[in-house]
N, C-alpha and C. Protein backbone atom coordinates (compact mmCIF):
# COMPACT_ATOMS: atom_id res chain seq x y z
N UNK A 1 -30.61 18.56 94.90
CA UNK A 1 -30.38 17.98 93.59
C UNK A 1 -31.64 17.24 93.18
N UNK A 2 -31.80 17.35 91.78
CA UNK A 2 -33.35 16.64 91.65
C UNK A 2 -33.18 15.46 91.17
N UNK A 3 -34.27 14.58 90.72
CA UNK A 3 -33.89 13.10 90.67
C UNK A 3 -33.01 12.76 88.97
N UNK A 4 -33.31 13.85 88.56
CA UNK A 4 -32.29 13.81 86.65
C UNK A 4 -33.76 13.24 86.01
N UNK A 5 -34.62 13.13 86.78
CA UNK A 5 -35.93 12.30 85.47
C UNK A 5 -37.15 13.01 85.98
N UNK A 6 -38.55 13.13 85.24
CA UNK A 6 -39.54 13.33 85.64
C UNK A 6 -40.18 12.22 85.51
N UNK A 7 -41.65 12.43 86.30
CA UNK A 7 -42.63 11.25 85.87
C UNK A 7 -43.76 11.25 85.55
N UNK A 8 -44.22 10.76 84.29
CA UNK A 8 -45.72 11.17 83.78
C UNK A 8 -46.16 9.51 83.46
N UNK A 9 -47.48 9.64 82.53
CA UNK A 9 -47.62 7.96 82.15
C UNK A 9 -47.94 7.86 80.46
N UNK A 10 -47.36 6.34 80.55
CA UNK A 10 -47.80 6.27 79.05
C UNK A 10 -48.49 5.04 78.91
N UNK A 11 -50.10 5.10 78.42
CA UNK A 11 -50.17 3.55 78.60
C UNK A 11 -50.81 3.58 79.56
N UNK A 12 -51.71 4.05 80.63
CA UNK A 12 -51.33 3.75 81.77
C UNK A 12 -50.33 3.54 83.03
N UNK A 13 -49.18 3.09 82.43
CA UNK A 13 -48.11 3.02 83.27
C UNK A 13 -47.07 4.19 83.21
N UNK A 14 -46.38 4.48 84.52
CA UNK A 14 -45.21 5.23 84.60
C UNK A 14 -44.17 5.37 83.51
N UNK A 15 -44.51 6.54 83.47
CA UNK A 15 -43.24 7.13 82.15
C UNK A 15 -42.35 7.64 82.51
N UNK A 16 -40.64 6.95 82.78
CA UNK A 16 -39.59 7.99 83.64
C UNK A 16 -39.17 8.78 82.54
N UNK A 17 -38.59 10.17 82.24
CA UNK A 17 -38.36 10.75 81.01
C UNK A 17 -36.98 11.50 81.23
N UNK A 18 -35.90 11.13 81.52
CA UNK A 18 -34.66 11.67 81.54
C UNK A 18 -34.75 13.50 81.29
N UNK A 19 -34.29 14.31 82.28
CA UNK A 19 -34.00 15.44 82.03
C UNK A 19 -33.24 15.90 81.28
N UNK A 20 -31.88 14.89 80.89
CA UNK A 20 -30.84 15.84 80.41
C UNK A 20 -30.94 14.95 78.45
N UNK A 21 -31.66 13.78 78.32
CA UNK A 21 -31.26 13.84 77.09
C UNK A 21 -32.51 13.15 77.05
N UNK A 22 -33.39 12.65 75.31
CA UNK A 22 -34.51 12.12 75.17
C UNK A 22 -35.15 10.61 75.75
N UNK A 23 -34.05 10.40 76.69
CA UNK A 23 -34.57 9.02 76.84
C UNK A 23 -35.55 8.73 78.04
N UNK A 24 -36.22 7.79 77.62
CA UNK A 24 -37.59 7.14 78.53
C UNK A 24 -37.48 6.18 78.30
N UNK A 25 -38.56 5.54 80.16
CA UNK A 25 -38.48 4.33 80.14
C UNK A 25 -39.69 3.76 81.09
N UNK A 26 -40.23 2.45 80.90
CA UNK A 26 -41.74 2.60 82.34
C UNK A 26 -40.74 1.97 83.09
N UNK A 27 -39.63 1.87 83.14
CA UNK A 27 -38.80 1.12 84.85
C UNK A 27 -38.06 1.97 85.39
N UNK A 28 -38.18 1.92 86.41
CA UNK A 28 -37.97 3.27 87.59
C UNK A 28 -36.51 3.46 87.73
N UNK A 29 -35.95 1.80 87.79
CA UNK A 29 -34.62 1.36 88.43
C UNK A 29 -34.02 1.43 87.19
N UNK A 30 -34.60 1.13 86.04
CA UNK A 30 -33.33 1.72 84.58
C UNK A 30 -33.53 3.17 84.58
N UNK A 31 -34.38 3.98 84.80
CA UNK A 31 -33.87 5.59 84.82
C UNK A 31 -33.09 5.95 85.95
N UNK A 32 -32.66 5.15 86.91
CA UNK A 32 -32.01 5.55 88.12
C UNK A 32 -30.64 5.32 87.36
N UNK A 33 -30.36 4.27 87.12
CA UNK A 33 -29.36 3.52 86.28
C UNK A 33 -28.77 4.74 85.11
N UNK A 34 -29.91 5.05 84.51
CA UNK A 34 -29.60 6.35 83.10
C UNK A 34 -28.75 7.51 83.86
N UNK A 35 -29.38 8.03 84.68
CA UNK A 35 -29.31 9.21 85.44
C UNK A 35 -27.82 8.91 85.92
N UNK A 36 -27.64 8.17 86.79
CA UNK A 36 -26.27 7.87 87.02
C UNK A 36 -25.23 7.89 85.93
N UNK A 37 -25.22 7.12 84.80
CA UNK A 37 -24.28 7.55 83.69
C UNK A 37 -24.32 8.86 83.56
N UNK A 38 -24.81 9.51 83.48
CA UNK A 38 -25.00 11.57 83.19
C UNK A 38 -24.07 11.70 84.29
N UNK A 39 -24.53 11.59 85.47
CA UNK A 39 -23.62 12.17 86.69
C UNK A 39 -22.18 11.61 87.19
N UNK A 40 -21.94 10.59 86.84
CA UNK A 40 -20.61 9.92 86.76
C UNK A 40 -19.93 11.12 86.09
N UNK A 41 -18.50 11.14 86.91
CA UNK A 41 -17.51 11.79 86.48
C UNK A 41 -16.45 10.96 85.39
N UNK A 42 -16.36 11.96 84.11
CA UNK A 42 -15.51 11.09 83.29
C UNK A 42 -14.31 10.68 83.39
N UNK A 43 -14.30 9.71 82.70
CA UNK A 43 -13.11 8.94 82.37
C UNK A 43 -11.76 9.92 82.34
N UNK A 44 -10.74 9.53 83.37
CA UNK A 44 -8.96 9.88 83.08
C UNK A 44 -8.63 9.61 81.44
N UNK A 45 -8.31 10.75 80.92
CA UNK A 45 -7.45 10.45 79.73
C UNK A 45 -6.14 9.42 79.85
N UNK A 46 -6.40 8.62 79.03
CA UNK A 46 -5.11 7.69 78.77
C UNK A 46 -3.94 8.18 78.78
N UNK A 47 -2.37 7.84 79.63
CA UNK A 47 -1.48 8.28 79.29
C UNK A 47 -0.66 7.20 78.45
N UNK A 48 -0.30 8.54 77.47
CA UNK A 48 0.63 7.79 76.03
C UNK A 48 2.08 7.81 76.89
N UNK A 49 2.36 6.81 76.32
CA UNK A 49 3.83 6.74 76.62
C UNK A 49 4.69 6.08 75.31
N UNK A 50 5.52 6.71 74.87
CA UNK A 50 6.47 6.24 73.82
C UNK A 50 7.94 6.07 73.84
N UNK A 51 8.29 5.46 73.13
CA UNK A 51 9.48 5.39 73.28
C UNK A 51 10.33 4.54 71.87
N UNK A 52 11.60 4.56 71.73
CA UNK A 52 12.34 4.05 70.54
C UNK A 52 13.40 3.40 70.88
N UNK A 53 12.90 1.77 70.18
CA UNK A 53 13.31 0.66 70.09
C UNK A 53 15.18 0.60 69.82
N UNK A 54 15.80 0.02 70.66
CA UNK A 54 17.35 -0.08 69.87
C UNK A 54 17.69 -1.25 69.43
N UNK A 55 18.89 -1.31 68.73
CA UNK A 55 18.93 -2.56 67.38
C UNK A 55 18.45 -3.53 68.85
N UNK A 56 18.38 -3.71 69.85
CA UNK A 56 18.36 -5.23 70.59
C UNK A 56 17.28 -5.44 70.74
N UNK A 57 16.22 -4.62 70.89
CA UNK A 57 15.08 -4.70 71.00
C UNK A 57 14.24 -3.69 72.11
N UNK A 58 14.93 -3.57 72.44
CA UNK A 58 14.70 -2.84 74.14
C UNK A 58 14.63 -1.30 74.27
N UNK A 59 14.16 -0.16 75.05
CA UNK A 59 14.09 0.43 74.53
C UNK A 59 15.21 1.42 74.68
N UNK A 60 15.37 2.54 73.91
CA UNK A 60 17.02 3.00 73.89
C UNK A 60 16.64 4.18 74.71
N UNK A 61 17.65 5.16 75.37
CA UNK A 61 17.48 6.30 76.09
C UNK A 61 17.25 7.42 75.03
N UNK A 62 16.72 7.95 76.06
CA UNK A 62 15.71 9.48 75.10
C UNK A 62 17.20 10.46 75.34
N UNK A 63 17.96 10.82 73.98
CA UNK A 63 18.62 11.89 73.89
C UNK A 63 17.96 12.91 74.97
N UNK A 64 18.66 14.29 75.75
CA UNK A 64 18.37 14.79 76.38
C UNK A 64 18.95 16.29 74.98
N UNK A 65 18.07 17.08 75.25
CA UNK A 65 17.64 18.41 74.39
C UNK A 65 17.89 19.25 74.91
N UNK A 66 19.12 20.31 74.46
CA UNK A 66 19.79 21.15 75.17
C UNK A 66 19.14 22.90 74.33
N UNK A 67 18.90 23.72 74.95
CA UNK A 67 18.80 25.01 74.74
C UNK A 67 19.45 25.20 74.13
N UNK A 68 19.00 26.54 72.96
CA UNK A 68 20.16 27.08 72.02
C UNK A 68 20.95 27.71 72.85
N UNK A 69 22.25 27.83 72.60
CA UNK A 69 23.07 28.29 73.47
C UNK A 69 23.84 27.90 74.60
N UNK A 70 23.09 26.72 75.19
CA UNK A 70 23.82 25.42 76.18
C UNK A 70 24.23 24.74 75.92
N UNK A 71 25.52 24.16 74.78
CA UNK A 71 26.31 23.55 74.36
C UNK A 71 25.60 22.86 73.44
């Protein structure tokens, strides 16, 4: 696996230059830092959960949904 950055100079000093999107930087340890956000695995989708309120407040049971034909 390669390091996700190359290195050239700008200025004289070290230019880290991200492989996967335009960003640069002359600090070694913030392109290590960059590179890592890219390779992090994303975020779990949120689970929705809903439900409907009864006159008390609380929440009421989910009718159960019968097949056409199953009563």
């Amino acid at each position: 696996m390669s390091a996700g950055y190359t290195v050239g100079t700008w200025s004289g000093l070290p230019n880290y230059s991200c492989e996967i999107c335009p960003y640069a930087t002359t600090d070694r340890e913030t392109m290590i830092e960059h590179v890592f956000i890219h390779r992090r695995p994303p975020l779990p989708l949120a689970r929705v959960s809903s439900y409907v309120l009864g006159p008390d407040g609380r929440p009421a049971p989910i009718p159960s949904i019968s097949k056409p034909g199953e009563g």
